[in-house]
N, C-alpha and C. Protein backbone atom coordinates (compact mmCIF):
# COMPACT_ATOMS: atom_id res chain seq x y z
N UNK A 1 0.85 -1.17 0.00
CA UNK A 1 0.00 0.00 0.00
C UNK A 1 0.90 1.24 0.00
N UNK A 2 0.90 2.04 -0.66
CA UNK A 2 1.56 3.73 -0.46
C UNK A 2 1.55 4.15 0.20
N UNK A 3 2.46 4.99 0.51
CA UNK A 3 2.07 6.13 1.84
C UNK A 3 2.05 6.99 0.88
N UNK A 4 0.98 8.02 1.14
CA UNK A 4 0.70 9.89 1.10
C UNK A 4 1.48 10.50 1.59
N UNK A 5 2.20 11.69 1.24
CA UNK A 5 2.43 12.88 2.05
C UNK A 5 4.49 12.73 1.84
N UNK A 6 4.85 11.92 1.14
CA UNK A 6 5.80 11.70 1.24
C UNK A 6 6.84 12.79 0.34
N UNK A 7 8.05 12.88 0.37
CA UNK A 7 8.74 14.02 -0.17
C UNK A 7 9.29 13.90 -1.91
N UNK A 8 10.02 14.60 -2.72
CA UNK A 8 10.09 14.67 -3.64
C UNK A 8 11.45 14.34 -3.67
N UNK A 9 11.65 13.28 -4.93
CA UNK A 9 13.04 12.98 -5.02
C UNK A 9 13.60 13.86 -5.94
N UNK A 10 15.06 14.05 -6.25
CA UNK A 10 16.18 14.29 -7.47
C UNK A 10 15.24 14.04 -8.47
N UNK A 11 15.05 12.99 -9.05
CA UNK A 11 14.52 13.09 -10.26
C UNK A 11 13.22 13.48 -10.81
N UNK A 12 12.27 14.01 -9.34
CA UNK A 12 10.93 14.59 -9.43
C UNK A 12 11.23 15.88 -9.94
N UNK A 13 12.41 16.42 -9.40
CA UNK A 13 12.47 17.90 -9.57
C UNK A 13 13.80 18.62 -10.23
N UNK A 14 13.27 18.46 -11.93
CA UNK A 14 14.17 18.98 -12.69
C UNK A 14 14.03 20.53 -12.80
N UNK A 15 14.99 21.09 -13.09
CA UNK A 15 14.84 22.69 -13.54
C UNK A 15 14.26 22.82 -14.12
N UNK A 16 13.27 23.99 -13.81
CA UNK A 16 12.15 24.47 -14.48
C UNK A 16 10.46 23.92 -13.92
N UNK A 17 10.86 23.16 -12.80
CA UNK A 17 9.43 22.44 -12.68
C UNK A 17 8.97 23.43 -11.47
N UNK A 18 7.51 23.32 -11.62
CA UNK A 18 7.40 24.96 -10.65
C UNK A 18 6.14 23.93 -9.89
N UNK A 19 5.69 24.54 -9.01
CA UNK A 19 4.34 23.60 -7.85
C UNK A 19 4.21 24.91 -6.75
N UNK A 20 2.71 24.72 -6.45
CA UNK A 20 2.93 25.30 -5.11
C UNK A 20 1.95 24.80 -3.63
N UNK A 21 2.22 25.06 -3.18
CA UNK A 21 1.74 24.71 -1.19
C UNK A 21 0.18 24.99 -1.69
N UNK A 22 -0.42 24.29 -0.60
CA UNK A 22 -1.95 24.33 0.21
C UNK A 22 -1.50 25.97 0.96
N UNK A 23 -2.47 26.36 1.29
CA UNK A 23 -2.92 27.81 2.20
C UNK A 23 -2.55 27.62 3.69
N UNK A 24 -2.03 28.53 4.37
CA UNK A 24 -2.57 28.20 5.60
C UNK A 24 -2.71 29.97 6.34
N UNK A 25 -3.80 29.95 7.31
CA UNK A 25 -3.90 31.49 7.66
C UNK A 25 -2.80 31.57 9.11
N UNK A 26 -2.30 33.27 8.80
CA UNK A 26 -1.64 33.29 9.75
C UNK A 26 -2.39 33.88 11.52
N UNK A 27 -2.73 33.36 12.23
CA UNK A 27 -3.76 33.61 13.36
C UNK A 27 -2.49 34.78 14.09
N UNK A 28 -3.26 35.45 15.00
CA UNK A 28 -2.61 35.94 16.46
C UNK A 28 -1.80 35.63 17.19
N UNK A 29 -2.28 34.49 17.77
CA UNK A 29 -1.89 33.44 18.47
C UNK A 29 -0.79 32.57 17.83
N UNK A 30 -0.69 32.51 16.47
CA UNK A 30 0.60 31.70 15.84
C UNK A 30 1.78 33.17 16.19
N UNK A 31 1.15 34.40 15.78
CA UNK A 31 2.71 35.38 16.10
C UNK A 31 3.05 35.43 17.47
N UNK A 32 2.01 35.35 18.19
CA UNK A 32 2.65 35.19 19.96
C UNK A 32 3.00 34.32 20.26
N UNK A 33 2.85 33.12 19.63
CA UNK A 33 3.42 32.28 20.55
C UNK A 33 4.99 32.00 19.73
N UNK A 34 5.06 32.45 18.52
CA UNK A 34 6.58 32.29 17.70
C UNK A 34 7.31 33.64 18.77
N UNK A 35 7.01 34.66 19.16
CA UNK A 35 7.57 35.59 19.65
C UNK A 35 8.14 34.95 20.99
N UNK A 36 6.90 34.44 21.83
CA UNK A 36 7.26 33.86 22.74
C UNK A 36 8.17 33.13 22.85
N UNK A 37 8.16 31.73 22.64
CA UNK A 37 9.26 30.57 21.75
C UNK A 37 10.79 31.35 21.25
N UNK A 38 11.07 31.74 20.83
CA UNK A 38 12.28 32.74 20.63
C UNK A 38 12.55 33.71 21.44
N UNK A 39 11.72 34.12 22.54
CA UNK A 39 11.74 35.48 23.27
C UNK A 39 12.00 37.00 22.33
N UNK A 40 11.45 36.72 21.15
CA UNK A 40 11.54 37.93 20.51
C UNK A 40 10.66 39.56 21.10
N UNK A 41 11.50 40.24 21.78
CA UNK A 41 10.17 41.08 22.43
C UNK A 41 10.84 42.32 22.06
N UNK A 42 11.17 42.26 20.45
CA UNK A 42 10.80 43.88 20.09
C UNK A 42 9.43 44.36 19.68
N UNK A 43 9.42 45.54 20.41
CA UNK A 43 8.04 46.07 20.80
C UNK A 43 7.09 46.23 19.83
N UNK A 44 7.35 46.42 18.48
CA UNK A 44 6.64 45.80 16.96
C UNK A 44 6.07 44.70 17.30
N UNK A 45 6.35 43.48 17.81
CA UNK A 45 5.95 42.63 17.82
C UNK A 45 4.50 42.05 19.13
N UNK A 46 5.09 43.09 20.42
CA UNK A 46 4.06 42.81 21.34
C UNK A 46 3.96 43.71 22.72
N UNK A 47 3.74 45.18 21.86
CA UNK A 47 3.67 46.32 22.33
C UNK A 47 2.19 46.96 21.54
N UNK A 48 1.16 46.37 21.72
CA UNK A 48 0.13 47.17 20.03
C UNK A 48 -0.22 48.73 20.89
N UNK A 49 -0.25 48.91 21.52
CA UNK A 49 0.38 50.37 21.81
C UNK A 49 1.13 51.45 20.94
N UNK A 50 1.88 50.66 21.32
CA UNK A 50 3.38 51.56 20.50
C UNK A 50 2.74 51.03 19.11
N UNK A 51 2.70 49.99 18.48
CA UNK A 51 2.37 49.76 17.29
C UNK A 51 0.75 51.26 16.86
N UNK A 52 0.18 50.95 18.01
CA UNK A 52 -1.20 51.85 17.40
C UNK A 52 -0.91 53.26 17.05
N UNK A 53 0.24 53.57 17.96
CA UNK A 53 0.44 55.25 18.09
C UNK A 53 1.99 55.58 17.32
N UNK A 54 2.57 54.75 17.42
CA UNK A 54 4.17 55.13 17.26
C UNK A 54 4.49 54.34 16.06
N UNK A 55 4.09 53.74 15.30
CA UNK A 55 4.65 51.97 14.40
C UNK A 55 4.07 53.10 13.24
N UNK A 56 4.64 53.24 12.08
CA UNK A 56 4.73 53.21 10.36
C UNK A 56 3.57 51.92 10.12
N UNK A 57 3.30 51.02 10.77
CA UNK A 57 2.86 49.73 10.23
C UNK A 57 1.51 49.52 11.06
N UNK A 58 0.44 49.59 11.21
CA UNK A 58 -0.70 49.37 12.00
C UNK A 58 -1.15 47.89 11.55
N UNK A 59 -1.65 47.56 13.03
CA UNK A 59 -1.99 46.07 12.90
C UNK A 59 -0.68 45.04 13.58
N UNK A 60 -1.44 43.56 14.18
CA UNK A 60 -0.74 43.19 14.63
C UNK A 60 0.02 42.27 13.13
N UNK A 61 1.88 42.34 13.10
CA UNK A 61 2.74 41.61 11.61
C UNK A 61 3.07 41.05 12.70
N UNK A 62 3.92 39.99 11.79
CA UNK A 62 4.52 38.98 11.87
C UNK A 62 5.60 39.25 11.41
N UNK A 63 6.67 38.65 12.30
CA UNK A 63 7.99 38.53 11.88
C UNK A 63 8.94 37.86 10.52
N UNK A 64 9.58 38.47 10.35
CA UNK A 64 9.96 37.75 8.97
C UNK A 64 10.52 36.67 9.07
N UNK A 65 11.15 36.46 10.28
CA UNK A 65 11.50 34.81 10.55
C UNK A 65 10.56 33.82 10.72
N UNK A 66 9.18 34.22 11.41
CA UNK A 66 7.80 33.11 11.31
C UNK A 66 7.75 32.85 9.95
N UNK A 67 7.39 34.28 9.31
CA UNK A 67 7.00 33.73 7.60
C UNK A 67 7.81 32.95 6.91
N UNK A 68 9.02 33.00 7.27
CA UNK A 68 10.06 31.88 6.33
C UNK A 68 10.31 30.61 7.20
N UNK A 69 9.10 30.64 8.27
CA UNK A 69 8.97 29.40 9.09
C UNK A 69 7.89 28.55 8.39
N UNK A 70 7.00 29.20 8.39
CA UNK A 70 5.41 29.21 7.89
C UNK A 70 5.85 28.36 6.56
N UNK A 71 6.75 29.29 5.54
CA UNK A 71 7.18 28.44 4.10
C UNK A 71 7.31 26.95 4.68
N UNK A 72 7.94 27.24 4.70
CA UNK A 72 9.17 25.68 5.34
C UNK A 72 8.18 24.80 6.12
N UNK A 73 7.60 25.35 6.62
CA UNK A 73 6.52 24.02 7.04
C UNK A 73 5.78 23.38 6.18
N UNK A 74 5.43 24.81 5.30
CA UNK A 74 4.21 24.30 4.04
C UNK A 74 4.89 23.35 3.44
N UNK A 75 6.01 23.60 3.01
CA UNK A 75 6.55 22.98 2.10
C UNK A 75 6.79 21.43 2.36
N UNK A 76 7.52 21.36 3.78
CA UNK A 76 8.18 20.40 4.34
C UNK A 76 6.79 19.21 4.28
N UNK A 77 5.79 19.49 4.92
CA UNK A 77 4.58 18.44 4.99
C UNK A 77 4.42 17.73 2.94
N UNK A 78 4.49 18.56 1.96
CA UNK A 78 4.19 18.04 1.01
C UNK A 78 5.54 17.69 0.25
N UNK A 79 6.68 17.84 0.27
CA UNK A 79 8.00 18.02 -0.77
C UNK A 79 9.43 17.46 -0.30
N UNK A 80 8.77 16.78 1.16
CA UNK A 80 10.47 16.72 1.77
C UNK A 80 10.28 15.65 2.82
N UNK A 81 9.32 14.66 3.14
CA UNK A 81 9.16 14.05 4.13
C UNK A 81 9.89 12.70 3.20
N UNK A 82 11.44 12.26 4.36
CA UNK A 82 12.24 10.97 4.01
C UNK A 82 13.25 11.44 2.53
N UNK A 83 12.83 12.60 2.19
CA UNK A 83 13.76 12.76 0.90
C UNK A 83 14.51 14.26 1.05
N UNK A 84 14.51 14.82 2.04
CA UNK A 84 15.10 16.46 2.26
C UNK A 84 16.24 15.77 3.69
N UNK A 85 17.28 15.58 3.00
CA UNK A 85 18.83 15.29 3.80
C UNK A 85 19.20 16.92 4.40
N UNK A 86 19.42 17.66 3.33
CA UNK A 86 20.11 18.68 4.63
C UNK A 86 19.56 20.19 3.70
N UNK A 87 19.73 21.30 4.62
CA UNK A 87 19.23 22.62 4.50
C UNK A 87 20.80 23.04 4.16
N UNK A 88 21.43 24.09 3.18
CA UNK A 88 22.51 23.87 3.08
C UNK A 88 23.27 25.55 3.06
N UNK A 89 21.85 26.70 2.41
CA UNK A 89 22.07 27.94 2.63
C UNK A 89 20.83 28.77 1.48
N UNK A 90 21.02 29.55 1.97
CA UNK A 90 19.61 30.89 1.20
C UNK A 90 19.94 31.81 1.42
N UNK A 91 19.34 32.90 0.10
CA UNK A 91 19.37 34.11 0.17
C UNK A 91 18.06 34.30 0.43
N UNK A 92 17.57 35.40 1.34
CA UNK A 92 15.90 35.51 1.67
C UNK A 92 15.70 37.35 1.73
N UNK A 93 14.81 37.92 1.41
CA UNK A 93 14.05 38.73 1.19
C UNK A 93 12.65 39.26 1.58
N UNK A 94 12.63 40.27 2.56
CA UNK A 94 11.57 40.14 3.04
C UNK A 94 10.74 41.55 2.06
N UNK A 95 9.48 41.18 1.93
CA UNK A 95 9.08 42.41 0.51
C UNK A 95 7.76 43.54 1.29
N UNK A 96 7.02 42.47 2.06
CA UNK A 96 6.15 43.46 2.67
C UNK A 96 5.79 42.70 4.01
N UNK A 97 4.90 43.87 5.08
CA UNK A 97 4.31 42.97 6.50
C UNK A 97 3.50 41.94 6.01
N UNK A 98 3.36 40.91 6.50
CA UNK A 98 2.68 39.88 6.90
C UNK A 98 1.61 40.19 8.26
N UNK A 99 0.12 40.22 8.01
CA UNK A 99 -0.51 40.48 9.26
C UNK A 99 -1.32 39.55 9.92
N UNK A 100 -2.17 39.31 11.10
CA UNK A 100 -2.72 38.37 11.38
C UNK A 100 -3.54 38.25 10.41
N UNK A 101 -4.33 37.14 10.47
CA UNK A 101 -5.62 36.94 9.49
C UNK A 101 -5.07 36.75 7.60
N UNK A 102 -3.84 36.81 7.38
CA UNK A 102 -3.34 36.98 5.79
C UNK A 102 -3.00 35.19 5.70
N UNK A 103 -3.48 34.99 4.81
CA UNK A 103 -3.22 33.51 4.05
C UNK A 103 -2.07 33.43 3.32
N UNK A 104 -1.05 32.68 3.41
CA UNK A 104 -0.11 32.54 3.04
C UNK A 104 -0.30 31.31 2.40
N UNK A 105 0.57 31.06 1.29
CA UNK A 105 0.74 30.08 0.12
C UNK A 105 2.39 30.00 -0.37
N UNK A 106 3.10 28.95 -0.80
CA UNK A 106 3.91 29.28 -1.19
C UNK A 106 4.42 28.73 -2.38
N UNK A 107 4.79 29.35 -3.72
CA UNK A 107 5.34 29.10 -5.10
C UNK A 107 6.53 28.94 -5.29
N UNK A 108 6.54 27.57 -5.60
CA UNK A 108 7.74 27.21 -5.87
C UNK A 108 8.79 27.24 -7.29
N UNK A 109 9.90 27.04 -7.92
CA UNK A 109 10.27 27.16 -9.41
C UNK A 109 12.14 26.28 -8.82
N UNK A 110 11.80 25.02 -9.66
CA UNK A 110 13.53 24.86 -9.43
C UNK A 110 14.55 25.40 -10.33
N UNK A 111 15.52 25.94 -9.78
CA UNK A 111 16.23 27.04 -10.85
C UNK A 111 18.04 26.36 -10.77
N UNK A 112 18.33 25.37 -9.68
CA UNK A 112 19.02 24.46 -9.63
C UNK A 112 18.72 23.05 -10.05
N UNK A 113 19.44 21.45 -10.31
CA UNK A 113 19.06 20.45 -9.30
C UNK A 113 20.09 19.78 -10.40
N UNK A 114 21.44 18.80 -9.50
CA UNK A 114 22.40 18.29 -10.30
C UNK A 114 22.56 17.08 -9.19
N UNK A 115 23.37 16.86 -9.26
CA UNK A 115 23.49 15.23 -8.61
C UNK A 115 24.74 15.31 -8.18
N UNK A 116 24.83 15.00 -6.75
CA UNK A 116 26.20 15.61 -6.11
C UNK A 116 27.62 14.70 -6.70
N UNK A 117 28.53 15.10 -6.32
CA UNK A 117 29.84 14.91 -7.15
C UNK A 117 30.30 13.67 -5.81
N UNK A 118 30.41 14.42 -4.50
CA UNK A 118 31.04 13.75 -3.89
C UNK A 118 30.12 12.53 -2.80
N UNK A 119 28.94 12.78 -2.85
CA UNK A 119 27.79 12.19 -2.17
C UNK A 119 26.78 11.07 -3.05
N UNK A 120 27.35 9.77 -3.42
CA UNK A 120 26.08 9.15 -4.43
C UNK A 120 24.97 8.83 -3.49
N UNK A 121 23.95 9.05 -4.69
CA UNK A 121 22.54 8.80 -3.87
C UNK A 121 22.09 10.43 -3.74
N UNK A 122 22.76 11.47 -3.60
CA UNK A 122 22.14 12.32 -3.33
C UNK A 122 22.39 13.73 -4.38
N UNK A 123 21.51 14.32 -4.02
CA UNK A 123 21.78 15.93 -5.35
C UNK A 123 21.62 16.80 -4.17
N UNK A 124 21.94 17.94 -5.27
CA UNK A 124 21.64 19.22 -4.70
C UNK A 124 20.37 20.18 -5.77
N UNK A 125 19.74 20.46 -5.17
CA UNK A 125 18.15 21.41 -5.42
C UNK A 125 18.36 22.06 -5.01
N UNK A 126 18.08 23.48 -5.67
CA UNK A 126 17.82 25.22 -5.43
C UNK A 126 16.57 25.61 -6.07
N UNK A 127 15.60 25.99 -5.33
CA UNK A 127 14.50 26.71 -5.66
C UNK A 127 14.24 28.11 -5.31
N UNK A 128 13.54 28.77 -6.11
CA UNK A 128 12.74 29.84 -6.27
C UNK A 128 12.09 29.79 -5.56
N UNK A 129 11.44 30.50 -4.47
CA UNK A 129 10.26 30.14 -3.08
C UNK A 129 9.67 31.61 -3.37
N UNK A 130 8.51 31.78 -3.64
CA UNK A 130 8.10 33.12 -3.29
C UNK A 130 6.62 32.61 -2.11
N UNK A 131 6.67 33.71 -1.22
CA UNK A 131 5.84 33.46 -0.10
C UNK A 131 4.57 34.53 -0.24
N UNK A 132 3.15 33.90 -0.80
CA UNK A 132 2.57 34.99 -0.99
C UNK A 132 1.26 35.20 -0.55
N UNK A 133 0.53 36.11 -0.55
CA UNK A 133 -0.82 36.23 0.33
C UNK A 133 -1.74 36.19 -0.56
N UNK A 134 -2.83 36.64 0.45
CA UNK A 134 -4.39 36.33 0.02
C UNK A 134 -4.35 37.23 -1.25
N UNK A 135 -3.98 38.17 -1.59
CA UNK A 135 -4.55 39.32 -2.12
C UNK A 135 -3.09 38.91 -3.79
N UNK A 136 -2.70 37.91 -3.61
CA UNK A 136 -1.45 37.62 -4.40
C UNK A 136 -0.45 38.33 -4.67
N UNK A 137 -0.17 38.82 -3.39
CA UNK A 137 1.06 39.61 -2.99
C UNK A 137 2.47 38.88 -2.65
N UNK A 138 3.81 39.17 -3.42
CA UNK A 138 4.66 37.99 -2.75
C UNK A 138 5.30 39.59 -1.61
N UNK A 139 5.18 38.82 -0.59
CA UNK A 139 5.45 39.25 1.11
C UNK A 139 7.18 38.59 1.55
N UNK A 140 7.54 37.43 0.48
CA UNK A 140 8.80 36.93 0.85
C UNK A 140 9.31 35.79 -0.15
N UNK A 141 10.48 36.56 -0.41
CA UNK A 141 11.10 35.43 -1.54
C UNK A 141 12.74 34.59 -0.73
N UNK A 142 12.69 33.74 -1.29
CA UNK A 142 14.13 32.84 -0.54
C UNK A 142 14.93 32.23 -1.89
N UNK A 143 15.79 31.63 -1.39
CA UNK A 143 16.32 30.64 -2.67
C UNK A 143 17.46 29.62 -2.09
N UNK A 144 16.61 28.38 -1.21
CA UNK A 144 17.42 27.59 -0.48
C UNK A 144 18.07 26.70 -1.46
N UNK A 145 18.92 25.93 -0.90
CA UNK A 145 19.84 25.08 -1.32
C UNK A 145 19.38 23.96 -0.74
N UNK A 146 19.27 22.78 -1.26
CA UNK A 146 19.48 21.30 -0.18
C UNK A 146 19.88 20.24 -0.94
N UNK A 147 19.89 19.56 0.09
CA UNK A 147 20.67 17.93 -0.24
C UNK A 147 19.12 17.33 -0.46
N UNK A 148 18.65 16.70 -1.22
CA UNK A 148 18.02 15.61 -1.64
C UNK A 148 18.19 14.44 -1.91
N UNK A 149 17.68 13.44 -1.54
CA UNK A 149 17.58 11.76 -2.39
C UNK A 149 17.47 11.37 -3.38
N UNK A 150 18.15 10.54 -3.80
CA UNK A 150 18.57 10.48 -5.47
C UNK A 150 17.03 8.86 -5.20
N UNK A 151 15.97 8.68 -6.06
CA UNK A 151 16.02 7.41 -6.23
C UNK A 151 16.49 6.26 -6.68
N UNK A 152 17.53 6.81 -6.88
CA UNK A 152 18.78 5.45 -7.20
C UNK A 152 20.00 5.94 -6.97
N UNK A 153 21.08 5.14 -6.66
CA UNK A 153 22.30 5.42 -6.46
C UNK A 153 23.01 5.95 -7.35
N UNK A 154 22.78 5.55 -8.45
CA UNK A 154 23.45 5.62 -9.25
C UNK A 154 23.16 7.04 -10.15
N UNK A 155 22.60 8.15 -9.36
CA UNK A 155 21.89 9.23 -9.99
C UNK A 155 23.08 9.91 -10.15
């Protein structure tokens, strides 16, 4: 019988193949408790005070480290479960706030994916990630690197 939900190998994901994530909304309660969890307590984050009267930005955002958490989860549940070996480096970009209540999605494009030199069995994948909202706004772009599973050794 198959299992569901499982990750994408080397040879699923040639350059140029693009996919993207299920939705998920970003609640209140997901930015407090990521603030919490890190002890992040700049006052942007859980001061709405200062945010109401003093902040360029009204409304409770989210940090740009949740949102490139948020990706990475989306992603991880559909693209990487048993086949994502290692996280290896990214350039990331944050483009606009992220606020409670905004639906996030994330678009993918592989713009890498070769088959490692010194590692058989495994490649290296670089994608295009743009992180984007309800209103189809991209809010955050990345461009990680990783180690992937070759389905054969001999990849």
């Amino acid at each position: 019988m198959p299992t569901v939900g499982l990750g994408l190998y080397f040879e699923d994901l040639p350059v140029g193949k693009k996919f993207k994530t299920l939705g998920r909304t970003v609640m209140d309660a997901d930015i407090c408790a990521f603030c919490n969890v890190i002890h992040m307590t700049e006052v942007l984050f859980t001061d709405m005070e200062f945010v109401k009267h003093e902040s360029d930005i009204k409304g409770r955002i989210a940090p740009g480290a949740f949102i490139y958490g948020v990706a990475e989860g989306l992603l991880a549940q559909s693209t990487m479960q048993k086949t994502g070996y290692a996280f290896l480096n990214m350039e990331l970009t944050v483009h606009s706030p992220v606020f409670a209540g905004d639906t996030l999605h994330v678009e993918c494009e592989v713009i890498e994916s070769r088959a490692s030199k010194s590692r058989p069995g495994r490649a290296l994948v670089r994608t295009a990630n743009k992180v984007i909202n309800q209103k189809g706004q991209v809010v955050l772009s990345y461009t990680p690197l990783r180690m992937v599973k070759c389905k054969s050794a001999a990849a």
